[in-house]
Protein backbone atom coordinates (compact mmCIF):
# COMPACT_ATOMS: atom_id res chain seq x y z
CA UNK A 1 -1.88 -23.04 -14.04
CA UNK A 2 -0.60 -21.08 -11.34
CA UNK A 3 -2.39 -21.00 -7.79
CA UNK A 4 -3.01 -18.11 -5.59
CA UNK A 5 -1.18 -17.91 -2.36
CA UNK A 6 -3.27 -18.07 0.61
CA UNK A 7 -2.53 -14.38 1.02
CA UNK A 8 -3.31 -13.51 -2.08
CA UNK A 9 -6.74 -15.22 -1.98
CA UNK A 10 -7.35 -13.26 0.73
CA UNK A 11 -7.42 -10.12 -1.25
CA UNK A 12 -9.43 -11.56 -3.74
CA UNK A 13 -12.23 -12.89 -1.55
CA UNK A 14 -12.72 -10.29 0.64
CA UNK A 15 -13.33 -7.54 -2.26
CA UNK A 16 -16.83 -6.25 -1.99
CA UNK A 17 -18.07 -2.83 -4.68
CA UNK A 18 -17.18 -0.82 -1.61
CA UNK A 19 -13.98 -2.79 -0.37
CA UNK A 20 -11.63 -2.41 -3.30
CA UNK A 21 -8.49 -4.49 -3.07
CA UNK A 22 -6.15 -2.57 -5.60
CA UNK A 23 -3.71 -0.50 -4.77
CA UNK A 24 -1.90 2.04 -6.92
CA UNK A 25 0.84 4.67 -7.24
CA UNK A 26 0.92 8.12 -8.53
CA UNK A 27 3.97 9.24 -10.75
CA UNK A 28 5.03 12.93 -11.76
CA UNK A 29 6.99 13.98 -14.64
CA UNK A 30 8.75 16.51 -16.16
CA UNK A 31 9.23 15.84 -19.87
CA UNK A 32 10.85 19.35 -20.39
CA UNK A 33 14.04 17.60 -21.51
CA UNK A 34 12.84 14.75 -23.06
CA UNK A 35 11.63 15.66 -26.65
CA UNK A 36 10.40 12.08 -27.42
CA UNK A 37 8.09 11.59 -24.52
CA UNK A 38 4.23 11.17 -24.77
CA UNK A 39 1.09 8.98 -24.32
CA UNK A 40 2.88 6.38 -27.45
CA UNK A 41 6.16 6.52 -25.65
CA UNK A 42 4.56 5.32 -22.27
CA UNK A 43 2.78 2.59 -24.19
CA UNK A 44 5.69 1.26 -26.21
CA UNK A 45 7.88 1.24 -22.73
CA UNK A 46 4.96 -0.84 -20.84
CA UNK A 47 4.54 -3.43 -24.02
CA UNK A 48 8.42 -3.62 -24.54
CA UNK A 49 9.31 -4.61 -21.13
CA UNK A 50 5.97 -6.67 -20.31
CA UNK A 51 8.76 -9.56 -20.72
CA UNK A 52 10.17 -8.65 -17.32
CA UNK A 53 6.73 -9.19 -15.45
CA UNK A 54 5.22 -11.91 -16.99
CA UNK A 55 2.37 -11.61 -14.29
CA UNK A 56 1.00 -9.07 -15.71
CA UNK A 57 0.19 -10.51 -19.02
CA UNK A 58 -1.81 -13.19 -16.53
CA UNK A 59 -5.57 -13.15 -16.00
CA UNK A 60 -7.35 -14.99 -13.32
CA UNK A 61 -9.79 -18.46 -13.43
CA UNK A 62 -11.65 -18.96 -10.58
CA UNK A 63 -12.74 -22.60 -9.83
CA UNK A 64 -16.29 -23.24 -10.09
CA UNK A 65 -17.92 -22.91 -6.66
CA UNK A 66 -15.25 -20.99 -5.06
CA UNK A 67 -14.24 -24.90 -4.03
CA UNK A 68 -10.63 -23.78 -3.85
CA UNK A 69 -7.90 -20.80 -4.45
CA UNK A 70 -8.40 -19.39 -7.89
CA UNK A 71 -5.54 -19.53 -10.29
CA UNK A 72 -3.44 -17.49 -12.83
CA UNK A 73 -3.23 -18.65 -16.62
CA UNK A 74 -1.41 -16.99 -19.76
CA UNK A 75 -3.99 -13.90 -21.33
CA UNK A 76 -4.11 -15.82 -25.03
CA UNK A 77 -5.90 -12.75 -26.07
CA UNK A 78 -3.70 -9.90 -24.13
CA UNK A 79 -4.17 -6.73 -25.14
CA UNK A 80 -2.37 -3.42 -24.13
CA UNK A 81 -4.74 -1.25 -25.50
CA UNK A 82 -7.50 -2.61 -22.67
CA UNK A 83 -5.01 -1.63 -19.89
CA UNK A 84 -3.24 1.80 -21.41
CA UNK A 85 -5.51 4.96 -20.83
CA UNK A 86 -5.47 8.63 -21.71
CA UNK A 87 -7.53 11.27 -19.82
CA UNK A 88 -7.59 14.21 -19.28
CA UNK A 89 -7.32 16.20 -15.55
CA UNK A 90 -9.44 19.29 -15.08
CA UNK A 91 -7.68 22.42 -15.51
CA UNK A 92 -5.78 24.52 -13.95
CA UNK A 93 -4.25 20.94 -13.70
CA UNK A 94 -2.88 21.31 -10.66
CA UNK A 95 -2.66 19.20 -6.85
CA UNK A 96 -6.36 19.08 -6.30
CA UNK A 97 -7.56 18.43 -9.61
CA UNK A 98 -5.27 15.66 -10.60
CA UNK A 99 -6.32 14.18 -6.97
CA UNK A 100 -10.00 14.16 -8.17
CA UNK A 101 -9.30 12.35 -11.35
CA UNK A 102 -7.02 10.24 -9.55
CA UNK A 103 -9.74 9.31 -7.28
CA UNK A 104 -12.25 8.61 -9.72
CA UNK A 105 -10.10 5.54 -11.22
CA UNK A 106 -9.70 4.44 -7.56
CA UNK A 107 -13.30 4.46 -6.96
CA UNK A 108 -14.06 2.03 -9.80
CA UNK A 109 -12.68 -2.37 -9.76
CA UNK A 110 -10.86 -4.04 -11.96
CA UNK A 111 -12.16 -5.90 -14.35
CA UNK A 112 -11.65 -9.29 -13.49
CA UNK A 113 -11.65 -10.94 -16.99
CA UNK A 114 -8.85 -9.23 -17.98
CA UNK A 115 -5.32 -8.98 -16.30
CA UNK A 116 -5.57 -6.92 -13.00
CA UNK A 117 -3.94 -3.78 -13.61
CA UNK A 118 -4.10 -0.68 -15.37
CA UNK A 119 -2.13 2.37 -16.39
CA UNK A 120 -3.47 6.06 -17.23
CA UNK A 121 -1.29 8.56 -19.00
CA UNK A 122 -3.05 12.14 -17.09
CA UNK A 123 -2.54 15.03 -19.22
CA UNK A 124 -3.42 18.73 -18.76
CA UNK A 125 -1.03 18.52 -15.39
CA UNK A 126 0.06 22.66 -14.57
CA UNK A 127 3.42 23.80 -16.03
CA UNK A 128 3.68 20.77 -18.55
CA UNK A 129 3.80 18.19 -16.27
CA UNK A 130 1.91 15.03 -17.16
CA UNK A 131 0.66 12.21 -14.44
CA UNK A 132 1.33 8.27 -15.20
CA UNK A 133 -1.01 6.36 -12.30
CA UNK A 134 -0.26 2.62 -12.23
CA UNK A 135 -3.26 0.33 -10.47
CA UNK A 136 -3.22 -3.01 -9.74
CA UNK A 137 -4.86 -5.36 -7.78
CA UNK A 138 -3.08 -6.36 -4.34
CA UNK A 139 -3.63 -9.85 -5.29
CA UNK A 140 -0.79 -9.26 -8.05
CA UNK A 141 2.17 -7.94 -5.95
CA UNK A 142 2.21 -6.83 -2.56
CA UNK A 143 4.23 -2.96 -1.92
CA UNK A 144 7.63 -4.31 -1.90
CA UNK A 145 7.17 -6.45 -4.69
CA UNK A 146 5.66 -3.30 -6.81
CA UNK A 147 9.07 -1.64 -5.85
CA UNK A 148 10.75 -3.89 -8.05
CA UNK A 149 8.34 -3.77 -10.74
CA UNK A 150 8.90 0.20 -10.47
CA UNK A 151 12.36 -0.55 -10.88
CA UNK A 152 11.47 -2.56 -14.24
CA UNK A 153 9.72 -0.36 -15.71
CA UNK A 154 11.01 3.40 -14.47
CA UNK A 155 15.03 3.86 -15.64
CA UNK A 156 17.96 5.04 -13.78
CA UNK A 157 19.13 7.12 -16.84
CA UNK A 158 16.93 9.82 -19.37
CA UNK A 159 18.45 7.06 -22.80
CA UNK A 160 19.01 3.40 -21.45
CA UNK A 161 19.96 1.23 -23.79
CA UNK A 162 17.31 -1.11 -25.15
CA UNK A 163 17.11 -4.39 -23.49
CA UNK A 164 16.89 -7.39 -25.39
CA UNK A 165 13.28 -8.97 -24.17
CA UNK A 166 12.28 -12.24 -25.76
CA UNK A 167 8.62 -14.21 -23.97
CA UNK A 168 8.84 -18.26 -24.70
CA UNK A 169 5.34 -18.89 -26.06
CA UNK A 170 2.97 -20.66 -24.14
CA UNK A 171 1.44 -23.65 -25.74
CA UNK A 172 -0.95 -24.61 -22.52
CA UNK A 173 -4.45 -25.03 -23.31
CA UNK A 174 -6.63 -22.72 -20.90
CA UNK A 175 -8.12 -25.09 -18.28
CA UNK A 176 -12.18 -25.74 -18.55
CA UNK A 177 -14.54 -25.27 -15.89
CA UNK A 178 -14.86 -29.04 -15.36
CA UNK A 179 -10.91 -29.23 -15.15
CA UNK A 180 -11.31 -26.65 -12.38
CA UNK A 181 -14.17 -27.89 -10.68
CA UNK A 182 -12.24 -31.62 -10.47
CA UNK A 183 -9.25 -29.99 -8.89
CA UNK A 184 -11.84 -28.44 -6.44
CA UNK A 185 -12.88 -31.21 -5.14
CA UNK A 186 -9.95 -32.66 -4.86
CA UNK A 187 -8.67 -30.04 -2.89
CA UNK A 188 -11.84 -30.08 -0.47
CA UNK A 189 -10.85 -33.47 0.50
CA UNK A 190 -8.05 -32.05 2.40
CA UNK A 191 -9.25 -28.81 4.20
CA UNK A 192 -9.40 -31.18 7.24
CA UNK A 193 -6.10 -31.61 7.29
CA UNK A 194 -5.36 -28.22 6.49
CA UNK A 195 -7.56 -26.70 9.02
CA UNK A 196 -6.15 -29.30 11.42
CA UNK A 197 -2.33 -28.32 10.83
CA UNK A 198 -3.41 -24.33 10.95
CA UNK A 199 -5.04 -25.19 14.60
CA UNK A 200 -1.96 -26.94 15.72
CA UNK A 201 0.35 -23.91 14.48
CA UNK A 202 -1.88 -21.48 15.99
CA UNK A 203 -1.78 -23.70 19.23
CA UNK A 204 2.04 -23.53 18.82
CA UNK A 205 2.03 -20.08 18.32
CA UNK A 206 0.05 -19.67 21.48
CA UNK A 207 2.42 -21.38 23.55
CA UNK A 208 5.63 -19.26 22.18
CA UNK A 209 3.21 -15.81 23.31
CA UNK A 210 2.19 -17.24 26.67
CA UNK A 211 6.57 -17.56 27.63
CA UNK A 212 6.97 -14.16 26.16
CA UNK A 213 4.10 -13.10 28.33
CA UNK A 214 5.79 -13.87 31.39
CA UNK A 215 9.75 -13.08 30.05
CA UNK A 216 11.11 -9.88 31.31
CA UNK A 217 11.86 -8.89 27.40
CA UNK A 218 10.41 -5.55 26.60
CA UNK A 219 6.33 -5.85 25.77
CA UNK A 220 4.01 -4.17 23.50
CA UNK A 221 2.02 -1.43 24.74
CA UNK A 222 -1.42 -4.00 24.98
CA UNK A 223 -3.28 -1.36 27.23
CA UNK A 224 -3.16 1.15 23.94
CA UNK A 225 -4.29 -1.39 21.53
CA UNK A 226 -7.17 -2.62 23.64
CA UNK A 227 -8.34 1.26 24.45
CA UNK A 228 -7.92 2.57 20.26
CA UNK A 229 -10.26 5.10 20.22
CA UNK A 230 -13.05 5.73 17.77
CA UNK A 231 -12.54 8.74 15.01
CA UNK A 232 -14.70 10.27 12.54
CA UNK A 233 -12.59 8.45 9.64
CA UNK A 234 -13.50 5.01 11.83
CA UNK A 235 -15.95 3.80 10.57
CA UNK A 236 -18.29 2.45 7.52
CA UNK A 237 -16.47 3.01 4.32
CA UNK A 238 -17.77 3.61 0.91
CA UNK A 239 -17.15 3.16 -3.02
CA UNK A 240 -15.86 6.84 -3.26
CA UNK A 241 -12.15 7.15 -2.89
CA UNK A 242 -10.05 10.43 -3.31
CA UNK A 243 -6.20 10.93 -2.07
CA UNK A 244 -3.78 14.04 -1.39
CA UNK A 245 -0.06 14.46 -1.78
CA UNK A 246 2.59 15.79 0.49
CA UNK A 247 6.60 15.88 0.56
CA UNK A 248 9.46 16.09 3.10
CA UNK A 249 13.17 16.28 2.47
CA UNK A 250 14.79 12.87 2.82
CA UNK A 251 17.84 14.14 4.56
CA UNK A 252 15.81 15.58 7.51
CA UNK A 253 14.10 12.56 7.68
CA UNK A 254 17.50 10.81 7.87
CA UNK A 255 18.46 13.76 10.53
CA UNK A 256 15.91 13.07 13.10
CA UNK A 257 16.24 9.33 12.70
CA UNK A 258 20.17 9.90 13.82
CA UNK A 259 19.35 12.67 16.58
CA UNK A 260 17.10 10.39 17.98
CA UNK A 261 18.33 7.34 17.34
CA UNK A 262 15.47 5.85 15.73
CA UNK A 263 14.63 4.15 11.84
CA UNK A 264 13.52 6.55 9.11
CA UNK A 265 10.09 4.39 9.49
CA UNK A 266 10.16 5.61 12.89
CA UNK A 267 9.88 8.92 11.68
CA UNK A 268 7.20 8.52 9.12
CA UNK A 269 5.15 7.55 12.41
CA UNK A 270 6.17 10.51 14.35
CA UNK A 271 5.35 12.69 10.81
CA UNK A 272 1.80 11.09 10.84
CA UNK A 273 0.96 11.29 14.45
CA UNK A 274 1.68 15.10 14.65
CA UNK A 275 -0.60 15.42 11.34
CA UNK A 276 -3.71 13.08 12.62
CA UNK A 277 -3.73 15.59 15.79
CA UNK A 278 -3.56 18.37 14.64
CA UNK A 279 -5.98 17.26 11.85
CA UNK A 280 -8.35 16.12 15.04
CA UNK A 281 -7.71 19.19 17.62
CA UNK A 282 -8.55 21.33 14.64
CA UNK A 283 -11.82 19.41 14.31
CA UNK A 284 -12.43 18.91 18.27
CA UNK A 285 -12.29 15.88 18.13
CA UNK A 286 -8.59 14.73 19.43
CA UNK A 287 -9.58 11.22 22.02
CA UNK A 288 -8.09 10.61 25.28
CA UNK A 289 -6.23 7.81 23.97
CA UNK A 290 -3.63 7.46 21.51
CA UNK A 291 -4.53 6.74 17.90
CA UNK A 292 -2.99 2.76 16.86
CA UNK A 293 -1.46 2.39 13.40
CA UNK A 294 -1.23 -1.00 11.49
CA UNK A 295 1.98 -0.51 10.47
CA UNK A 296 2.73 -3.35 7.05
CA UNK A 297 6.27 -5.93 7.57
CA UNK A 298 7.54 -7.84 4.57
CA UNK A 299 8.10 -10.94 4.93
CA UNK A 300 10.35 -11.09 1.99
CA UNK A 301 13.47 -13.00 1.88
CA UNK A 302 17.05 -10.85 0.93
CA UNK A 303 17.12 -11.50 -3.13
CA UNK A 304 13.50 -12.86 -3.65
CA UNK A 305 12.22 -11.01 -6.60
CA UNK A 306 8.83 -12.93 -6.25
CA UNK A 307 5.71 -10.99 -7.08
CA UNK A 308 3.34 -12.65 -4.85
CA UNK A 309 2.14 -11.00 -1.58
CA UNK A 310 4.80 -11.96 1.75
CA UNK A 311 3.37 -9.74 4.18
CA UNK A 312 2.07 -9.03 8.22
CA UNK A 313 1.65 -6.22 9.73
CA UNK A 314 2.69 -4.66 13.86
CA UNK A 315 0.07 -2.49 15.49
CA UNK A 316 1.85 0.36 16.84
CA UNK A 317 0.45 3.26 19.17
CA UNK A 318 1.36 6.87 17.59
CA UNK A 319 1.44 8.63 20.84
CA UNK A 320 -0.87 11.00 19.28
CA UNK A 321 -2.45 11.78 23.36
CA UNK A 322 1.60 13.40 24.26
CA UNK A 323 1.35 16.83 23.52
CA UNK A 324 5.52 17.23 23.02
CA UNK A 325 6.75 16.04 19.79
CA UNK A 326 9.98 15.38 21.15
CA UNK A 327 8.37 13.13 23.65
CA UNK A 328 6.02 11.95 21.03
CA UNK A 329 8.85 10.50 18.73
CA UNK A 330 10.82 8.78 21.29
CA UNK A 331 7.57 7.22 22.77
CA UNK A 332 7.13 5.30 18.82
CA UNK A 333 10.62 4.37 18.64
CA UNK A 334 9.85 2.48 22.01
CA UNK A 335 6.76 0.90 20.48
CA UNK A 336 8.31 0.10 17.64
CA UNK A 337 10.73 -1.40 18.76
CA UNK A 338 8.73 -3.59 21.13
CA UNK A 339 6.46 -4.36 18.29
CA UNK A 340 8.68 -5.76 16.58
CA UNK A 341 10.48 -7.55 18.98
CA UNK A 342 7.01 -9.08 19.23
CA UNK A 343 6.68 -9.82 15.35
CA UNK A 344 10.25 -11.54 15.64
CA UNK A 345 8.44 -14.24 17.95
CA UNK A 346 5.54 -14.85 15.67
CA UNK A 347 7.75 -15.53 13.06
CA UNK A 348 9.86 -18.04 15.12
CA UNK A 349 6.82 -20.47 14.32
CA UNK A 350 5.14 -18.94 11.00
CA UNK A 351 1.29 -20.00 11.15
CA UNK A 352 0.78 -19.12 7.74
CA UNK A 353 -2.22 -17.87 5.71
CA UNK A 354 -5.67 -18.66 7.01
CA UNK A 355 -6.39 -18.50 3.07
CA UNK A 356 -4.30 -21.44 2.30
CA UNK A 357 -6.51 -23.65 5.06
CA UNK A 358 -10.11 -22.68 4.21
CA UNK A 359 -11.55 -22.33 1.11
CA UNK A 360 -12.50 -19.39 -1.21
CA UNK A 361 -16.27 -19.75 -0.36
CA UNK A 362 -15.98 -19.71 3.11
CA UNK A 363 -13.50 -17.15 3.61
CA UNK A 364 -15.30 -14.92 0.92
CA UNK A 365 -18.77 -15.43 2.58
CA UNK A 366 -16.98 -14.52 6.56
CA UNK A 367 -15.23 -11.70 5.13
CA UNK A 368 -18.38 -10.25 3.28
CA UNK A 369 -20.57 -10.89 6.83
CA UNK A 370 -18.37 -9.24 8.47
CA UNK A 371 -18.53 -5.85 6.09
CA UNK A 372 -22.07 -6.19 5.62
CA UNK A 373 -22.64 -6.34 9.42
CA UNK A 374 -19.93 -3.81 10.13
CA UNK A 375 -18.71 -6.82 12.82
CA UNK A 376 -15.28 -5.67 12.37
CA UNK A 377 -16.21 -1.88 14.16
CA UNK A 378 -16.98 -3.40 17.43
CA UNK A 379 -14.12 -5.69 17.96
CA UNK A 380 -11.44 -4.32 21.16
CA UNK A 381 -7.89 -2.88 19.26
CA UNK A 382 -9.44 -1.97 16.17
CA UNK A 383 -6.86 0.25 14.37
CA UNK A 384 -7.08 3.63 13.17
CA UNK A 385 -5.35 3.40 10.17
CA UNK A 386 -2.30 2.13 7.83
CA UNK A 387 0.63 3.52 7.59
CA UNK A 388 3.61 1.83 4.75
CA UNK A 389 6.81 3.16 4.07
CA UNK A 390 8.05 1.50 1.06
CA UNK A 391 11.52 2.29 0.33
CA UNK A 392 12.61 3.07 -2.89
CA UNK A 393 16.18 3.94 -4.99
CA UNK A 394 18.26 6.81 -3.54
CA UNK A 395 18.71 8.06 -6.94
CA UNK A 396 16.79 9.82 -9.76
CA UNK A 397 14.29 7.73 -11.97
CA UNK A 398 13.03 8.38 -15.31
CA UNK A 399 9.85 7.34 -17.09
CA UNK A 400 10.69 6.92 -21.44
CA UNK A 401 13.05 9.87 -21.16
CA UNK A 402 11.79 11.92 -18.28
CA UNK A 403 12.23 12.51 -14.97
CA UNK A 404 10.15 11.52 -11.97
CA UNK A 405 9.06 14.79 -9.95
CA UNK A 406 7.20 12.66 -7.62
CA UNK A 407 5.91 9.15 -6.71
CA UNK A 408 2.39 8.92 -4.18
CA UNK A 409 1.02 5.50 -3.85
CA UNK A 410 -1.91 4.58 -2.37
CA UNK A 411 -2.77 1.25 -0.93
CA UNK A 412 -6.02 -0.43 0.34
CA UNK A 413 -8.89 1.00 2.47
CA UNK A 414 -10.06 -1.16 5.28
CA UNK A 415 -13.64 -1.86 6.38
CA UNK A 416 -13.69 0.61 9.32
CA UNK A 417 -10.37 2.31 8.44
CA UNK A 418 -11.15 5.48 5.93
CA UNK A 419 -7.70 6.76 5.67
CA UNK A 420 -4.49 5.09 4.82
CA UNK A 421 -1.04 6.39 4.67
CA UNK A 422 1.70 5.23 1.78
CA UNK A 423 4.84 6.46 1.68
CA UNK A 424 7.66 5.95 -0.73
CA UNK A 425 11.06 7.02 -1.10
CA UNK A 426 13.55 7.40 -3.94
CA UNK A 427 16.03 10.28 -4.77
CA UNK A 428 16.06 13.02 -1.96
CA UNK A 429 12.27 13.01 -1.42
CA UNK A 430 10.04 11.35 1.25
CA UNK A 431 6.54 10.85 -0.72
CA UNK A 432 3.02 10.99 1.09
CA UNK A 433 0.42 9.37 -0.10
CA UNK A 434 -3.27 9.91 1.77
CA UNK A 435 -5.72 7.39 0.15
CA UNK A 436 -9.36 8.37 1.38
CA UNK A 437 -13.27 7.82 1.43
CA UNK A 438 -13.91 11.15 0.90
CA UNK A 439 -17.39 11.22 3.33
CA UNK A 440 -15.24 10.07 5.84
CA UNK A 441 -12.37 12.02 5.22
CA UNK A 442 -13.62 15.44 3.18
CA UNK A 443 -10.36 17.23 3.28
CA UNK A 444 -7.63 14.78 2.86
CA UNK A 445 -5.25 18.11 2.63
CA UNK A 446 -5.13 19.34 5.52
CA UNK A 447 -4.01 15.80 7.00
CA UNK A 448 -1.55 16.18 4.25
CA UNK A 449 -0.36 19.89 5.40
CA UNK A 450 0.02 18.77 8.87
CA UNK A 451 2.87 16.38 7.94
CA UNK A 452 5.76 19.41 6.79
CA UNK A 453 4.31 21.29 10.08
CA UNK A 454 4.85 17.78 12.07
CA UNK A 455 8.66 17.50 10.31
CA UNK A 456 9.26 21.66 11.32
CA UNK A 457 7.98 20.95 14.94
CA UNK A 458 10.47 17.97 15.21
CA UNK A 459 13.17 19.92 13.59
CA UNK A 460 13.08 22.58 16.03
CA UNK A 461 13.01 20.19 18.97
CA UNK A 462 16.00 18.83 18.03
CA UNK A 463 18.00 22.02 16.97
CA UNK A 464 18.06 20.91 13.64
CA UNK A 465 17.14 24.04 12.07
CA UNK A 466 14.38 24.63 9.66
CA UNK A 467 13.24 21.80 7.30
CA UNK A 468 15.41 21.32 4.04
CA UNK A 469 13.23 22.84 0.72
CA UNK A 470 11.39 19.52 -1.31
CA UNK A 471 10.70 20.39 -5.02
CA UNK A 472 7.11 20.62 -5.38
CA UNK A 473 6.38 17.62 -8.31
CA UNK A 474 3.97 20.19 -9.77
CA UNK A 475 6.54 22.63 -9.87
CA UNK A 476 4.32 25.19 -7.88
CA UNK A 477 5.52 27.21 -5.34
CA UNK A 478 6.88 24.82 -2.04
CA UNK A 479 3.74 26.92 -0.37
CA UNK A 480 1.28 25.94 -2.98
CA UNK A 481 -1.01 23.30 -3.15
């Protein structure tokens, strides 16, 4: 038996039908040049290298009562055919309609008797292109864990040579409910101690704020968080999910992050921010005050290859109230900076995962209150949205034989929060992903079109010249969509 992280645990106890906890990530090829490719070739790659991620041959046992953290055994019955799907996207096959498919899957759990993940091979995709969506619940891998796992199971050449992939058997009987249930109550006997040591680290924690409160280092912008405005994508999500796609040119990312010497992440935000208000002034409905972002930090180690979720987060302001997008930038790389000069002195005394103090039960039944009672819309410095910029390999990836036109991933929807940005990287392409509820978002596309007008207005501002062409992964027109 494997436990959950605290973290983890999280994800799984706060899932209500509404409140899905799986993220996923859209992938584009071109199979032009590789005769051998199809729905069987995708398959045989997945079983063939299952070796590599042994998690995802695991299935979950939750102890009896929720009494403690549920835990991950060996799938004796694991089959790929439960978690390997063909369907088939509406014609013409293009942006829209493989978005709508796409969205459909999202809007639907996992099935938690059976390892949490699934793939779907999308066919019917415009000019011979075919989807591949990956989905998987975020109590598997966190974003920059599911980097690697790309890594693992995408290739760096069109013919690799096979790998040699061998799984030790596993001769562990699966524990019984009663086994479970003993280990539960074994474990309650210490959440007082827990609880105790999370107090005293938050206590600690409080301390190590209180002399950065009165340091002269720089600060974040407090005023901003505590004044986030209310949107019409704020506020009670749904079930129904849906997502759109856009593109930039990595090297003008990598421009503007040298003209004004800020990170590429940096840019995302400034990308985003011009897209949100437009997407709001063409609505009426731009606030006063700027839109926040909760903006995801890995907590990962240099070399750990670990699959488990290591994650926070920094609340940033986007500036999306400054009318200049040259001002607009340099304000985020100030916030960002200063939030994470701020992260770096929560991590001087890690508090650690409220999940591994408390118990499933508990933390299921506050979480669930709180969606149930929409609790979480009224609290001061609620954030807009997400944004995550998960980088990827600067190089071209293929998928059994063919070539990746395009990776969008999506990744979870928070209670009050009907939008979320995911953006990934690889090859000469900046990715946007725009995962939605679709009542409280109903044109996810023109958030989407706002980004390459955001990336021309900064361009411009910085004599840069006009943005650099970006394949479109359809291969439509670049003015298509």
């Amino acid at each position: 038996m494997r436990r959950l992280s605290g973290t983890d645990s999280l994800f799984l106890a706060g899932e209500t039908t509404a409140w899905h906890q799986h993220v996923a990530g859209l992938v584009v090829v071109d199979p032009t040049d590789a005769p051998g490719f199809g729905f069987e070739a995708i398959k045989r790659t997945v079983q063939e290298r299952l070796p590599l991620v042994p998690k995802f041959t695991w299935k979950l046992r939750e102890v009896p009562l929720k009494l403690d953290r549920a835990v991950w055994i060996d799938d004796a019955r694991f089959d790929i055919e439960r978690h390997v799907h063909r369907v088939a996207v509406a014609p013409p096959g293009g942006p829209r309609e493989t978005a709508a498919i796409v969205g459909a899957i999202l809007g639907t759990q996992l099935d938690r008797r059976l390892p949490l993940w699934q793939l779907f091979y999308l066919d019917g995709l415009v000019n011979g292109r075919v989807g591949v969506l990956m989905k998987y619940h975020h109590c598997l891998l966190d974003g920059m864990a599911g980097t690697g796992l790309a890594v693992l199971l995408l290739d760096t050449e069109p013919a690799p040579a096979p790998a040699e992939l061998s799984v030790a058997p596993d001769s562990e009987v699966e524990p019984s409910d009663l086994r479970l249930l003993v280990h539960g109550i074994s474990g309650m006997a210490t959440v007082p101690l827990r609880v105790a040591g999370y107090t005293a680290r938050l206590a600690r924690r409080g301390v190590d704020l209180g002399r950065y409160a009165i340091s002269g280092r720089a600060k974040p912008d407090l005023n901003a968080v505590r004044h986030t405005p209310r949107t019409s994508f704020n506020a009670t999500i749904g079930p129904e999910r849906t997502m759109a796609y856009t593109s930039v040119a990595l090297a003008d990312a990598k421009a503007l992050g040298k003209h004004y010497e800020v990170k590429i992440n940096d840019v995302v935000l400034a990308l985003c921010s011009g897209a949100l208000r437009r997407y709001l002034l063409g609505r009426d409905e731009l606030p006063e005050h700027s839109l926040t972002a909760g903006v995801p930090v890995s907590l990962r180690a240099d070399g750990d290859a670990s699959l488990d979720n290591q994650v926070s987060f920094v609340v940033v302001p986007l500036a999306t109230n400054v009318t200049d997008p040259d001002e607009r930038i340099r304000e985020i790389g100030k916030h960002t900076r200063a939030a994470k000069e701020f992260q770096e002195v929560l991590r001087a005394h890690p508090v650690g995962s409220f999940g591994e103090a408390a118990p499933p039960f508990v933390i299921g039944g506050l979480l669930r209150a709180a969606y149930v009672s929409h609790i979480l819309s009224y609290f001061p410095g609620m954030l807009n949205t997400l944004v995550s910029n998960v980088p990827g390999p600067p190089i071209p990836l293929y998928m059994a034989g063919a070539r990746l036109c395009g990776i969008f991933p999506t990744s979870v929807i928070l209670e009050g929060m009907g939008l979320n940005i995911t953006v990934f990287t690889f090859e000469d392409r900046v990715d946007f992903g725009l995962h939605v509820d679709p009542h409280l978002v109903p044109d996810p596309w023109a958030v989407g079109a706002g980004i390459p007008i955001a990336l021309a207005e900064l361009m411009k501002c910085a004599g840069l010249g006009c943005p650099t062409p970006v394949s479109d992964p359809f291969g439509l027109p670049t003015n298509a969509s």
